[in-house]
N, C-alpha and C. Protein backbone atom coordinates (compact mmCIF):
# COMPACT_ATOMS: atom_id res chain seq x y z
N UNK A 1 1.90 -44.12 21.13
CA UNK A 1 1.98 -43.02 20.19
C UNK A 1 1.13 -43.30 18.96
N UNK A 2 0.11 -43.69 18.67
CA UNK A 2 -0.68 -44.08 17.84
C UNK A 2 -1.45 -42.94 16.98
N UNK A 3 -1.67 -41.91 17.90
CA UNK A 3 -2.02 -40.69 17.80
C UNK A 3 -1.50 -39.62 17.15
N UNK A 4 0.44 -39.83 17.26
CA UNK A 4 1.11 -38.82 16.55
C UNK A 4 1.00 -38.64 15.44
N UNK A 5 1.08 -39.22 14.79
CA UNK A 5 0.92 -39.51 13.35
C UNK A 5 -0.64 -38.32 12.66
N UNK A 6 -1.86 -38.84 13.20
CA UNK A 6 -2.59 -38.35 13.40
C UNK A 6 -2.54 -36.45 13.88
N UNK A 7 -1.66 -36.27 14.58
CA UNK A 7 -1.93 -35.00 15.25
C UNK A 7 -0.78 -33.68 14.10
N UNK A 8 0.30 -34.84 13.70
CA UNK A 8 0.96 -34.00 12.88
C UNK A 8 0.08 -33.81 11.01
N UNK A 9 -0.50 -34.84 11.02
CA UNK A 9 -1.65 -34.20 9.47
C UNK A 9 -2.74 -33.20 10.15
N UNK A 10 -2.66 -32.67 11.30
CA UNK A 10 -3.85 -32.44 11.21
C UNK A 10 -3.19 -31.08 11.58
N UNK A 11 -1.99 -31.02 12.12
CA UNK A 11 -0.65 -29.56 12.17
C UNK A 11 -1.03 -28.88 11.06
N UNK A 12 -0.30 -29.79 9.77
CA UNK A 12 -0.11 -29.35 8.57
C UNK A 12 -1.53 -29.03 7.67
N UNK A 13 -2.25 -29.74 7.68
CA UNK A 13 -3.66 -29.80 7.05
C UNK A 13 -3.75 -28.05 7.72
N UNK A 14 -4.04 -27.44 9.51
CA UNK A 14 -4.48 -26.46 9.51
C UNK A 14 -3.44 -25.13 8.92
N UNK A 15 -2.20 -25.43 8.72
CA UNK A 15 -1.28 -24.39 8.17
C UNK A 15 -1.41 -24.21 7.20
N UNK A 16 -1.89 -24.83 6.26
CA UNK A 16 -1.96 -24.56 5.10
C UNK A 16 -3.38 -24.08 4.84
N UNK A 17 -4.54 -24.40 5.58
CA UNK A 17 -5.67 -23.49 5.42
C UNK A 17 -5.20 -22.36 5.89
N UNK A 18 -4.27 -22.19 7.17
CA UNK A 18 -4.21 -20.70 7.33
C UNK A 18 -3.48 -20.07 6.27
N UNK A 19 -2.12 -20.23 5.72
CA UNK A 19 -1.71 -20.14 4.77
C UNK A 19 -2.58 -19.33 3.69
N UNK A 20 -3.84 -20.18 2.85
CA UNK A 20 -4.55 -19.75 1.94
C UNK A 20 -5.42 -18.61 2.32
N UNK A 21 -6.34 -18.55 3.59
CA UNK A 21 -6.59 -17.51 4.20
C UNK A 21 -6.35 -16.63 4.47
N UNK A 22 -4.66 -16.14 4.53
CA UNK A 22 -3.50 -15.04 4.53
C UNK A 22 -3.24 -14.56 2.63
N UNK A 23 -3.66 -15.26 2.05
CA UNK A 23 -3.72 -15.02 0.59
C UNK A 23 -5.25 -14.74 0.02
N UNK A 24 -5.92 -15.44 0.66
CA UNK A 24 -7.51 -14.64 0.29
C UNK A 24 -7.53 -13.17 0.31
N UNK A 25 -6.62 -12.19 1.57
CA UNK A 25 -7.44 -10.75 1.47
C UNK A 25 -5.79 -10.45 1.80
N UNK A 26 -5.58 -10.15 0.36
CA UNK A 26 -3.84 -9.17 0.57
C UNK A 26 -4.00 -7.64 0.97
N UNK A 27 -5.26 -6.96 1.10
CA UNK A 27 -5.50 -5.74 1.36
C UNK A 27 -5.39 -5.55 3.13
N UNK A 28 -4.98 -4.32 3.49
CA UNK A 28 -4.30 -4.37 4.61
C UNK A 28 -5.79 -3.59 5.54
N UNK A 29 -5.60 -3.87 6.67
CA UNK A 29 -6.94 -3.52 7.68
C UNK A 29 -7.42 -2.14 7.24
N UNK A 30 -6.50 -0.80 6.79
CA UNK A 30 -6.93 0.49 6.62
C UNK A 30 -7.62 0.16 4.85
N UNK A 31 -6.60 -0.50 3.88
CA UNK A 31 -7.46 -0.54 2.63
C UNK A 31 -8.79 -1.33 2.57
N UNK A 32 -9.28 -2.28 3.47
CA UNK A 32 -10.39 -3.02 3.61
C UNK A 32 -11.13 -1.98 4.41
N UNK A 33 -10.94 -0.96 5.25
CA UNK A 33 -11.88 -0.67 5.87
C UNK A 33 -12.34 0.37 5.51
N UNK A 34 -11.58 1.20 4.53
CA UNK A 34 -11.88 2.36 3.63
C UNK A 34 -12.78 2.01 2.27
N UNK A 35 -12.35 0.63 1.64
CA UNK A 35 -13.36 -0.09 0.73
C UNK A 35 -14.69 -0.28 1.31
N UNK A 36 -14.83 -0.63 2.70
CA UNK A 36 -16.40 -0.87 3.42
C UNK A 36 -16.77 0.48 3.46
N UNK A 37 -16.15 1.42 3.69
CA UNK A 37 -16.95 2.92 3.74
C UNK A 37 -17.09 3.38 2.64
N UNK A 38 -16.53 3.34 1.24
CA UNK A 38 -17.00 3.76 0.31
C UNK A 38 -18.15 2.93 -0.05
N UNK A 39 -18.18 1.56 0.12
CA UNK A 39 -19.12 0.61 -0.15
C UNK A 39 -20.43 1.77 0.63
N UNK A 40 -20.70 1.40 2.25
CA UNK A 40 -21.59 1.90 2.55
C UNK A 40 -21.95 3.42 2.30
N UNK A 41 -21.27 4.08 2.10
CA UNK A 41 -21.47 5.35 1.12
C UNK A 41 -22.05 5.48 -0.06
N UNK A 42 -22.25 4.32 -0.96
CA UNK A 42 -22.84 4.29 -1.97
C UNK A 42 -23.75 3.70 -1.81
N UNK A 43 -23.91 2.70 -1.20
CA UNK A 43 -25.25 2.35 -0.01
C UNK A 43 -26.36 3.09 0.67
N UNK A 44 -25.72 4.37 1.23
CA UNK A 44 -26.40 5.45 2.01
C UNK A 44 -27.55 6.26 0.83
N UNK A 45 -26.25 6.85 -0.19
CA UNK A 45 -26.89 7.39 -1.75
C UNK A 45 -27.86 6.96 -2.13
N UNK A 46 -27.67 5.33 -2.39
CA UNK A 46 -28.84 5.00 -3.36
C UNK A 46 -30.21 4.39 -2.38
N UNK A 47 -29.86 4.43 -1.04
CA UNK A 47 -31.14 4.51 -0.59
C UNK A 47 -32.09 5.66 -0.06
N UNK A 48 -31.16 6.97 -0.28
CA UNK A 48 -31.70 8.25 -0.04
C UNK A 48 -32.37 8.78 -1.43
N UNK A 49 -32.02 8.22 -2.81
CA UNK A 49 -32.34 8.14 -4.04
C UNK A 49 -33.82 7.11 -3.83
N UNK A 50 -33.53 6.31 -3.36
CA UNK A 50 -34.93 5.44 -3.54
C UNK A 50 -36.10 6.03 -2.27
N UNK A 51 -35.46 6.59 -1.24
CA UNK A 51 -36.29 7.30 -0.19
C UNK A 51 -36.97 8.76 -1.00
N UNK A 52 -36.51 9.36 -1.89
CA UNK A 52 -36.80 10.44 -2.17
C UNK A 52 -37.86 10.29 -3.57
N UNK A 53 -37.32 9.07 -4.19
CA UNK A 53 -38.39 8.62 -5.39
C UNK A 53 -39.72 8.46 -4.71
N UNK A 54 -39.39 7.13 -3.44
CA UNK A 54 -41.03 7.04 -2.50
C UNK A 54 -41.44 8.26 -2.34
N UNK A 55 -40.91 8.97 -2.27
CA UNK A 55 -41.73 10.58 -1.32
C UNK A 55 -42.48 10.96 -2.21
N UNK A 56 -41.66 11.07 -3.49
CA UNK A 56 -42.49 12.20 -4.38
C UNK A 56 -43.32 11.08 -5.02
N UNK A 57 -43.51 9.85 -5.19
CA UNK A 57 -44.45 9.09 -5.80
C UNK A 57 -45.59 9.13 -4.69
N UNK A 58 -44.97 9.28 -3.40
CA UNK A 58 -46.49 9.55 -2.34
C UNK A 58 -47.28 10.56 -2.20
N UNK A 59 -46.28 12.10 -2.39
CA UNK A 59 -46.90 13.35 -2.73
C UNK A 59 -48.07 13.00 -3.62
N UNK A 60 -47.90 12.72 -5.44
CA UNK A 60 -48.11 12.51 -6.36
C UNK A 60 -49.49 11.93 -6.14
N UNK A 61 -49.71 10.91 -5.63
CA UNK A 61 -50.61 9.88 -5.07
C UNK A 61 -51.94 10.58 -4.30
N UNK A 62 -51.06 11.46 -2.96
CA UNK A 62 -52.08 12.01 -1.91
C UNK A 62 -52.57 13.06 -2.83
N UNK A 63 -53.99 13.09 -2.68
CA UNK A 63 -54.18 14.61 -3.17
C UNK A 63 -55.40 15.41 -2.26
């Protein structure tokens, strides 16, 4: 049994990372996944804002 010893720190060592990992994101699967869609929603905006600046700076340009 040289090993036990060994196998029970290494029990506890991973419970308690899981532990902290269960406290990293207290937001529940629907509030995290509604935060990523507003995220990429404001994402979508400001690259249709920067797509529409290119355009008219290319209009501007071609003549």
């Amino acid at each position: 049994m040289a090993r036990g010893n060994q196998r029970d720190k290494a029990r506890e060592a991973n419970l308690k990372k899981q532990a902290a990992m269960k406290k990293a994101t207290p937001k529940s699967g629907s509030e995290l996944a509604r935060e990523k869609e507003v995220a990429a929603q404001k994402m979508r905006e400001k690259q249709a804002a920067a797509d529409a600046k290119k355009a008219a700076e290319g209009a501007g340009v071609k003549k």
